[in-house]
PDB file of N, CA and C in Angstrom:
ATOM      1  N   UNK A   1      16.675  35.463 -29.980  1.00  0.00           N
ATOM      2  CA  UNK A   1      16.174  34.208 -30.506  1.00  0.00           C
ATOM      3  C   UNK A   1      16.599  34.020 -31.969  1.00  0.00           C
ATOM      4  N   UNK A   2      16.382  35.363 -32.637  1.00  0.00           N
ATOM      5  CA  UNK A   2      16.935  34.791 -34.221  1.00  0.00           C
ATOM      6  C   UNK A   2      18.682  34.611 -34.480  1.00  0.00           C
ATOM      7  N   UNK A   3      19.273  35.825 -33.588  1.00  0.00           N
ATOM      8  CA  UNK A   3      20.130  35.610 -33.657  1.00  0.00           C
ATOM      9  C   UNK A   3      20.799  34.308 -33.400  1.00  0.00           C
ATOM     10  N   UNK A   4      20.968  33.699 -32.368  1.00  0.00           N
ATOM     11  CA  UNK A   4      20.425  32.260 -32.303  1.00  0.00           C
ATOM     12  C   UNK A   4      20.405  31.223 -33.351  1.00  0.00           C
ATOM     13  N   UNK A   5      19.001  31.274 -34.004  1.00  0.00           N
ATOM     14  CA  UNK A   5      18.971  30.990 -35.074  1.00  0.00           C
ATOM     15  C   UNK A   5      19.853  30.369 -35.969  1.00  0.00           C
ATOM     16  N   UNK A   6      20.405  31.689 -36.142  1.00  0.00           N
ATOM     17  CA  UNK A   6      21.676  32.148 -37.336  1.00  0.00           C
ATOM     18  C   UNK A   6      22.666  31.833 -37.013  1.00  0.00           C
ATOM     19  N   UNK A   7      23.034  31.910 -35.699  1.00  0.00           N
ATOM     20  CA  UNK A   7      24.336  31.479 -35.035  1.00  0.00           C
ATOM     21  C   UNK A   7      24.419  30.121 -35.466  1.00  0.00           C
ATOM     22  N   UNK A   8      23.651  29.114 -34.978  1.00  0.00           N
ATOM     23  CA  UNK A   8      23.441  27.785 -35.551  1.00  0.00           C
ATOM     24  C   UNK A   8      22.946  27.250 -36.965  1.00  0.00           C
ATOM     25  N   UNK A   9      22.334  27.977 -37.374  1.00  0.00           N
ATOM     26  CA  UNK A   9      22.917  27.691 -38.690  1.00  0.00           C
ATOM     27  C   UNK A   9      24.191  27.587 -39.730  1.00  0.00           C
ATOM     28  N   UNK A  10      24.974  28.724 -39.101  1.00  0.00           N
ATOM     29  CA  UNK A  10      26.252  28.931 -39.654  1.00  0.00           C
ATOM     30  C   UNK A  10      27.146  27.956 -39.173  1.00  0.00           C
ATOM     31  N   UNK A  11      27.216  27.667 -37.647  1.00  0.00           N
ATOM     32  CA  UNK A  11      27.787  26.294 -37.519  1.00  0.00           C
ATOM     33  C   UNK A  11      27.747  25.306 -37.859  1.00  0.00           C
ATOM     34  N   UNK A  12      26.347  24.975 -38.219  1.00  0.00           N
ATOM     35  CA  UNK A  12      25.710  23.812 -39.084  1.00  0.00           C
ATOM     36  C   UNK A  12      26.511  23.659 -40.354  1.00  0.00           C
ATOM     37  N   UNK A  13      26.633  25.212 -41.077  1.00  0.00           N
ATOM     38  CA  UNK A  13      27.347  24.787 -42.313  1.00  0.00           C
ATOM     39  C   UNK A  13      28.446  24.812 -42.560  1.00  0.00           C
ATOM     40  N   UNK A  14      29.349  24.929 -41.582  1.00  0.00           N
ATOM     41  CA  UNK A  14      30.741  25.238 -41.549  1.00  0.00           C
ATOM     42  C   UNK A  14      31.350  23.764 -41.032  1.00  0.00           C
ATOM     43  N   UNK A  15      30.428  23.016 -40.110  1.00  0.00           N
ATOM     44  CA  UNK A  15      30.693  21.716 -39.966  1.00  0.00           C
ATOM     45  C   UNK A  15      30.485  20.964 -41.125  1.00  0.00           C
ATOM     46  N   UNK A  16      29.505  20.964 -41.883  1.00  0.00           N
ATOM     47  CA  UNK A  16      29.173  20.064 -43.054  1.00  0.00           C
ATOM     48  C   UNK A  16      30.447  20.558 -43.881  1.00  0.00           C
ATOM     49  N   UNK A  17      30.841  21.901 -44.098  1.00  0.00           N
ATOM     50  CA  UNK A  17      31.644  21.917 -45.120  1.00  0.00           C
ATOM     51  C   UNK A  17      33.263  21.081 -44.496  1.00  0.00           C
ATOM     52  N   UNK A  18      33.664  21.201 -43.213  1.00  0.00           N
ATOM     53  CA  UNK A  18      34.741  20.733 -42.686  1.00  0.00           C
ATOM     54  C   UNK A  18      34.891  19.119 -42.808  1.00  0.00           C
ATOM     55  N   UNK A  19      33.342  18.415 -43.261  1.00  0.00           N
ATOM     56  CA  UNK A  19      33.263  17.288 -43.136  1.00  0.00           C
ATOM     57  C   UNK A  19      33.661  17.008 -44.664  1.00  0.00           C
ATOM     58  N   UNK A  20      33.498  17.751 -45.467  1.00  0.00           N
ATOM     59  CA  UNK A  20      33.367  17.746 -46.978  1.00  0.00           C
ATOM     60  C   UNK A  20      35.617  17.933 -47.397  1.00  0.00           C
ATOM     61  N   UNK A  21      35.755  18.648 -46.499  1.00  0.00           N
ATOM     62  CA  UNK A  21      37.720  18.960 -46.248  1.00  0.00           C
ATOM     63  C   UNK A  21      38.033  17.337 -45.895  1.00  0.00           C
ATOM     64  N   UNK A  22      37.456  17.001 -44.816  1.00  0.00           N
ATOM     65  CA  UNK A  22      38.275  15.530 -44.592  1.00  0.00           C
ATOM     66  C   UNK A  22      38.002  14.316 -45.181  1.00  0.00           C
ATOM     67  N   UNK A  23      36.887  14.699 -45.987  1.00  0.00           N
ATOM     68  CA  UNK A  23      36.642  13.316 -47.251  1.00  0.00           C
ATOM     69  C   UNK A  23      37.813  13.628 -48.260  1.00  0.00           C
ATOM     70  N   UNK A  24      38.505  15.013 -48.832  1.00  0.00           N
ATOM     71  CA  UNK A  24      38.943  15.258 -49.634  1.00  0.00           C
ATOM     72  C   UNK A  24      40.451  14.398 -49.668  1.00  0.00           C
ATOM     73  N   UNK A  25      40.887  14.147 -50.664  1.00  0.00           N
ATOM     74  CA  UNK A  25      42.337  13.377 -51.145  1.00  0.00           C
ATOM     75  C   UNK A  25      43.297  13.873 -50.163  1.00  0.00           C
ATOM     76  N   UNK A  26      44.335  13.570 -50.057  1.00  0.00           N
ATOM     77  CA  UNK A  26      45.170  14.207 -49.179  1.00  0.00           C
ATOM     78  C   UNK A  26      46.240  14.916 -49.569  1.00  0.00           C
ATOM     79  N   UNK A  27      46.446  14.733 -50.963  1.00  0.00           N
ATOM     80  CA  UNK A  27      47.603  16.029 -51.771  1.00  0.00           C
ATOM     81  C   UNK A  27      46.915  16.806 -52.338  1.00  0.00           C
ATOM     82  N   UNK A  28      45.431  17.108 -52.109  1.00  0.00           N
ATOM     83  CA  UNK A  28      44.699  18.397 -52.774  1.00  0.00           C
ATOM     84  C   UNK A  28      45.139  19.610 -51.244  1.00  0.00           C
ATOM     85  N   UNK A  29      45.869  20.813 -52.348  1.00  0.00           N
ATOM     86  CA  UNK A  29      46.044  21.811 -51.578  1.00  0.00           C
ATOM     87  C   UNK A  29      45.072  22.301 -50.655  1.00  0.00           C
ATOM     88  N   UNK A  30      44.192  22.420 -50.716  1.00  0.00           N
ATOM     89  CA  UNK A  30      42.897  23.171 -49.982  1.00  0.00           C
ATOM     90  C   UNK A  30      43.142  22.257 -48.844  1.00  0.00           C
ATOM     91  N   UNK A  31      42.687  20.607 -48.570  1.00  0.00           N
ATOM     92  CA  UNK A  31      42.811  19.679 -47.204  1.00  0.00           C
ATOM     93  C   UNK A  31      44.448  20.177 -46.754  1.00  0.00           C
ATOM     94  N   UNK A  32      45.341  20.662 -47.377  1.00  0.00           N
ATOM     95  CA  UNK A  32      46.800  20.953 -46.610  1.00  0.00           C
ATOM     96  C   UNK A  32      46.675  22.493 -46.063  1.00  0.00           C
ATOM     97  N   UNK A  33      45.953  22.887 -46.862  1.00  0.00           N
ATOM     98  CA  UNK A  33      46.607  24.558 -46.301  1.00  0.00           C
ATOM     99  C   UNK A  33      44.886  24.838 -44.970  1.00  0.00           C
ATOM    100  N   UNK A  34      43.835  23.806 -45.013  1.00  0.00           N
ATOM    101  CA  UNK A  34      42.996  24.327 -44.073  1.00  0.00           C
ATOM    102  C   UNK A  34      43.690  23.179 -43.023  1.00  0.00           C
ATOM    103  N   UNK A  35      43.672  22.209 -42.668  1.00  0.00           N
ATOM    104  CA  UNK A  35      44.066  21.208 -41.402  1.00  0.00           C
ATOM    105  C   UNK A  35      45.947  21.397 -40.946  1.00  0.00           C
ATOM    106  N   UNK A  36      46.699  21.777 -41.873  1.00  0.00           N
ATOM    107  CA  UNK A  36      48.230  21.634 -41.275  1.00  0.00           C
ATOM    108  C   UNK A  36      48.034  22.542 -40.232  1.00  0.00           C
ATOM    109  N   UNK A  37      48.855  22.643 -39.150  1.00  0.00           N
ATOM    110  CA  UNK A  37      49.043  23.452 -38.656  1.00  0.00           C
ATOM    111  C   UNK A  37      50.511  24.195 -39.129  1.00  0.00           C
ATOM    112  N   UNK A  38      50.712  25.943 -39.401  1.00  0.00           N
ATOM    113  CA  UNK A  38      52.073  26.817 -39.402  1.00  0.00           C
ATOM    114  C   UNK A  38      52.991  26.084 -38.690  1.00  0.00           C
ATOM    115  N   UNK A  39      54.349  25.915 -39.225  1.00  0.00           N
ATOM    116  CA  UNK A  39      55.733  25.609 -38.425  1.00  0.00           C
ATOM    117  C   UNK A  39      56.594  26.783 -38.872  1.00  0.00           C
ATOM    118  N   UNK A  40      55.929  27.961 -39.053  1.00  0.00           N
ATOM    119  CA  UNK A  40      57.316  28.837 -38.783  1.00  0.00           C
ATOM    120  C   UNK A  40      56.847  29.745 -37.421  1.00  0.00           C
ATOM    121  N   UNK A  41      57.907  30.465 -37.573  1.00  0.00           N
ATOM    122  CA  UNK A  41      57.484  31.192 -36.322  1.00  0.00           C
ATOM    123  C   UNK A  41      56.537  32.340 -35.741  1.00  0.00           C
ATOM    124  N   UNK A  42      56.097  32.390 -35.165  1.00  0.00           N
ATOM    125  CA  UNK A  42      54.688  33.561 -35.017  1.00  0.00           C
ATOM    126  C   UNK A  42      54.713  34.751 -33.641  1.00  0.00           C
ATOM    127  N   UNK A  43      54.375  35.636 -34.635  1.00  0.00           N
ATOM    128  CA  UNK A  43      54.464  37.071 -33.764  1.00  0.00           C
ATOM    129  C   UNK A  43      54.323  37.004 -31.685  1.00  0.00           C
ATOM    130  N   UNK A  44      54.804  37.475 -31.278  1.00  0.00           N
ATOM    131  CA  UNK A  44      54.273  37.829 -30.024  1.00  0.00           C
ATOM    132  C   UNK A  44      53.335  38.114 -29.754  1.00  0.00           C
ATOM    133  N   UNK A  45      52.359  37.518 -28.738  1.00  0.00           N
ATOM    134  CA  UNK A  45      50.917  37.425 -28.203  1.00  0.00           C
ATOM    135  C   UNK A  45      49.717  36.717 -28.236  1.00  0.00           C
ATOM    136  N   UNK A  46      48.870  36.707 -28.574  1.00  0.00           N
ATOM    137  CA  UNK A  46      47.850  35.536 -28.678  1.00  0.00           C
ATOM    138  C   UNK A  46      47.975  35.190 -30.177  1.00  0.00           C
ATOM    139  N   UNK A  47      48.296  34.184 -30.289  1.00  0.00           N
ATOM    140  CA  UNK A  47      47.960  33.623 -31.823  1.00  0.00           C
ATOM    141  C   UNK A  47      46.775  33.875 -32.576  1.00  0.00           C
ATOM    142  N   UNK A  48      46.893  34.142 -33.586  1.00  0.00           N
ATOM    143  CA  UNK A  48      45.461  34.134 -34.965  1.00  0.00           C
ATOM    144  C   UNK A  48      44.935  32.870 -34.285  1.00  0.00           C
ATOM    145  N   UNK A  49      43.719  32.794 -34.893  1.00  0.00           N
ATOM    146  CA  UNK A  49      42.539  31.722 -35.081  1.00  0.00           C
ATOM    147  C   UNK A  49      42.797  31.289 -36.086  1.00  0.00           C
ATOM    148  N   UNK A  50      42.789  30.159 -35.765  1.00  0.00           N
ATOM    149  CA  UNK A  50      42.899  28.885 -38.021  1.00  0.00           C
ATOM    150  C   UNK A  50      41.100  28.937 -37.528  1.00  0.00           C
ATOM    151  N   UNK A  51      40.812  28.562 -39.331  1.00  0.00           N
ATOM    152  CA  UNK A  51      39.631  28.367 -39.625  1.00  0.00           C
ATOM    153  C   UNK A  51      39.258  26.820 -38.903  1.00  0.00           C
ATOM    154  N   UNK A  52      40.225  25.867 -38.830  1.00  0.00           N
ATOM    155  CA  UNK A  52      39.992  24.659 -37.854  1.00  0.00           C
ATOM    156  C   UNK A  52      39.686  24.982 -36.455  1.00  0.00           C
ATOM    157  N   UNK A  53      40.127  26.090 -36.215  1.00  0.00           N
ATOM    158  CA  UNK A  53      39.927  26.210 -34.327  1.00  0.00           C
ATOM    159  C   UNK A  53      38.369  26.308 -34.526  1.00  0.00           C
ATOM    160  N   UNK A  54      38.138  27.239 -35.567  1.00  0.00           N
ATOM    161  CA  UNK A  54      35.949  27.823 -35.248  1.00  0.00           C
ATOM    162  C   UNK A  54      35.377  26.218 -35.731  1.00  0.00           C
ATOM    163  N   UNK A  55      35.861  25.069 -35.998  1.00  0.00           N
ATOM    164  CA  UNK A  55      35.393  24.875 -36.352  1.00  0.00           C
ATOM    165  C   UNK A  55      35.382  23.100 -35.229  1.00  0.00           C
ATOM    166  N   UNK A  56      36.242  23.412 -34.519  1.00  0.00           N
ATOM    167  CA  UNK A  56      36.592  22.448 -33.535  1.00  0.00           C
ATOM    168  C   UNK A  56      35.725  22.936 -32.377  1.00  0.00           C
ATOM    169  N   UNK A  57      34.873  24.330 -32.359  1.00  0.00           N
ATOM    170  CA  UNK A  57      34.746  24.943 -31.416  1.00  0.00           C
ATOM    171  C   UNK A  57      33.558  24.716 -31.781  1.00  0.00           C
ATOM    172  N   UNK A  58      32.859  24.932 -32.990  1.00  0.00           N
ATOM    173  CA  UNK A  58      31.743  24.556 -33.116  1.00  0.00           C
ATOM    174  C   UNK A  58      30.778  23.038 -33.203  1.00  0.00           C
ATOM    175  N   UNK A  59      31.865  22.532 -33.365  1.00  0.00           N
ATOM    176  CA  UNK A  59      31.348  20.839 -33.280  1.00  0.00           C
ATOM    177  C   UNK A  59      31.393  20.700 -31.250  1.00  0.00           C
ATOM    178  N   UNK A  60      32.466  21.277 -30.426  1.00  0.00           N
ATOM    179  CA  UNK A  60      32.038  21.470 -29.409  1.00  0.00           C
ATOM    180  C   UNK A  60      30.333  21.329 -28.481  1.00  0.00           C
ATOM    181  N   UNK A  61      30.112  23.070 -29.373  1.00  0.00           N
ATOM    182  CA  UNK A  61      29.184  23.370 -28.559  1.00  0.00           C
ATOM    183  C   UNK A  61      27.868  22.614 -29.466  1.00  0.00           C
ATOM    184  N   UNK A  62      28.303  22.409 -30.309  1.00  0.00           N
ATOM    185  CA  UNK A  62      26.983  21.053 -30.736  1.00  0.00           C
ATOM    186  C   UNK A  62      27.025  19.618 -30.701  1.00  0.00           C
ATOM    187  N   UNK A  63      27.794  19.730 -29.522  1.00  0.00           N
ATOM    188  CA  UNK A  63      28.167  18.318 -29.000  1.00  0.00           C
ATOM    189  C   UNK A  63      28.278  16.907 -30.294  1.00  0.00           C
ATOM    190  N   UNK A  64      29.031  17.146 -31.292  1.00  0.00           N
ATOM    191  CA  UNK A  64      29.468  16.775 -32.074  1.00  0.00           C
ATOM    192  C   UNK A  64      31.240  15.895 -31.359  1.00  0.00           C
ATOM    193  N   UNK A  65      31.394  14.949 -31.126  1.00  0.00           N
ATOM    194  CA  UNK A  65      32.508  14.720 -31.136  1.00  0.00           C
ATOM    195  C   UNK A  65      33.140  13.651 -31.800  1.00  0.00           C
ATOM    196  N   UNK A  66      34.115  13.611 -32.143  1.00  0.00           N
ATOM    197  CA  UNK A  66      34.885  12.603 -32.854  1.00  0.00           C
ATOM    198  C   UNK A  66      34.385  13.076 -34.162  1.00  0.00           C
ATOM    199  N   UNK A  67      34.831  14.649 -34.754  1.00  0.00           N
ATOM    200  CA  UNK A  67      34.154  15.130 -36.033  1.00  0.00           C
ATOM    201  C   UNK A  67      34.773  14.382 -36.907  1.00  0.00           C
ATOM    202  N   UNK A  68      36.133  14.675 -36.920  1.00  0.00           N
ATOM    203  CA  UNK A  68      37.259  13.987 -38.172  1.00  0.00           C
ATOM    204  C   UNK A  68      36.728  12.407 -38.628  1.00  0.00           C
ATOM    205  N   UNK A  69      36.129  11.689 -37.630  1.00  0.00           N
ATOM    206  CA  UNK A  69      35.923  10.381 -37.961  1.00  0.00           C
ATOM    207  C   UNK A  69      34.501  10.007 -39.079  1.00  0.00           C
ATOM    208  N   UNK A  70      33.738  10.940 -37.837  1.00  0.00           N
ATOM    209  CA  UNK A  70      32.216  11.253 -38.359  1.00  0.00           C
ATOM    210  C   UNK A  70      32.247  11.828 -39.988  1.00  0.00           C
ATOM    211  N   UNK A  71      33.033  12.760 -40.013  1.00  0.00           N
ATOM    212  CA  UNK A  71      33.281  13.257 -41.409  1.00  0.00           C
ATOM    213  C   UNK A  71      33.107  12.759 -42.517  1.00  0.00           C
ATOM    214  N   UNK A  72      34.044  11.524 -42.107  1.00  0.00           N
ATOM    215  CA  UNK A  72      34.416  10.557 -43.401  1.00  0.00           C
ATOM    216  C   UNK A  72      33.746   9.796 -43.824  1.00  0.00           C
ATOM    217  N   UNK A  73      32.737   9.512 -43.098  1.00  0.00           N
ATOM    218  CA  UNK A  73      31.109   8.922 -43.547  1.00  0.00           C
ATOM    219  C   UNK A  73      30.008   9.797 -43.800  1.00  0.00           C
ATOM    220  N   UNK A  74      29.532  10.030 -44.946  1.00  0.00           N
ATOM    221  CA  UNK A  74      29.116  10.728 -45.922  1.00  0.00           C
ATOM    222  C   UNK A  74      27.431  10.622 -45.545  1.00  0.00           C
ATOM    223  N   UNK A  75      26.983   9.773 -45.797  1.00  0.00           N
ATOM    224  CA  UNK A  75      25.862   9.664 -45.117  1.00  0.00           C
ATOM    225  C   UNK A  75      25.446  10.307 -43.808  1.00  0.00           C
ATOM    226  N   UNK A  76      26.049   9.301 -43.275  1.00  0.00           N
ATOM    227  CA  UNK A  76      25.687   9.934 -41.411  1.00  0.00           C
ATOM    228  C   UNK A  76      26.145  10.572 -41.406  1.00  0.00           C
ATOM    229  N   UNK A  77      27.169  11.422 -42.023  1.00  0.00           N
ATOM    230  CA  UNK A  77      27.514  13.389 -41.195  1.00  0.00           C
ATOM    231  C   UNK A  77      26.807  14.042 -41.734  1.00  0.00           C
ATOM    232  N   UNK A  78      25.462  13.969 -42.639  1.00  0.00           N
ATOM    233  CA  UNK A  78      24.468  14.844 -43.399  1.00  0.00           C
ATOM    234  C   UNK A  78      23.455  14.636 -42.059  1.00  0.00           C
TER     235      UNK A  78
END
């Protein structure tokens, strides 16, 4: 149960902060190096996790959808 808890909390704040990335300007480094996706080439086998996948995954399971849009309104994504 607490774990739980905690689990959702941390999603809670990892969404608010992702919402706080897509308000941001669009030539501030931080919105380029968390949303681009890599174009070079990558090792053999399952790919790394981007910090966007946990965070696409977590708006998922909190039935959050259309985050990127939701984001950008400041109000209603609090």
């Amino acid at each position: 149960m607490i774990r739980l808890i905690i689990l959702t909390a941390v999603r809670i704040t990892r969404l608010r902060w992702a919402g706080r990335i897509v308000r941001m300007q669009d030539n501030l480094p931080y919105k380029k190096i968390t949303l681009d996706k890599p174009e070079d080439r990558r090792r053999v086998g399952r790919p790394n996790l981007r910090w966007i996948d946990g965070v696409m995954r977590d708006a998922e399971r909190l039935g959050v959808g259309n985050w990127r849009i939701k984001g950008k309104d400041r109000d209603g994504w609090r």
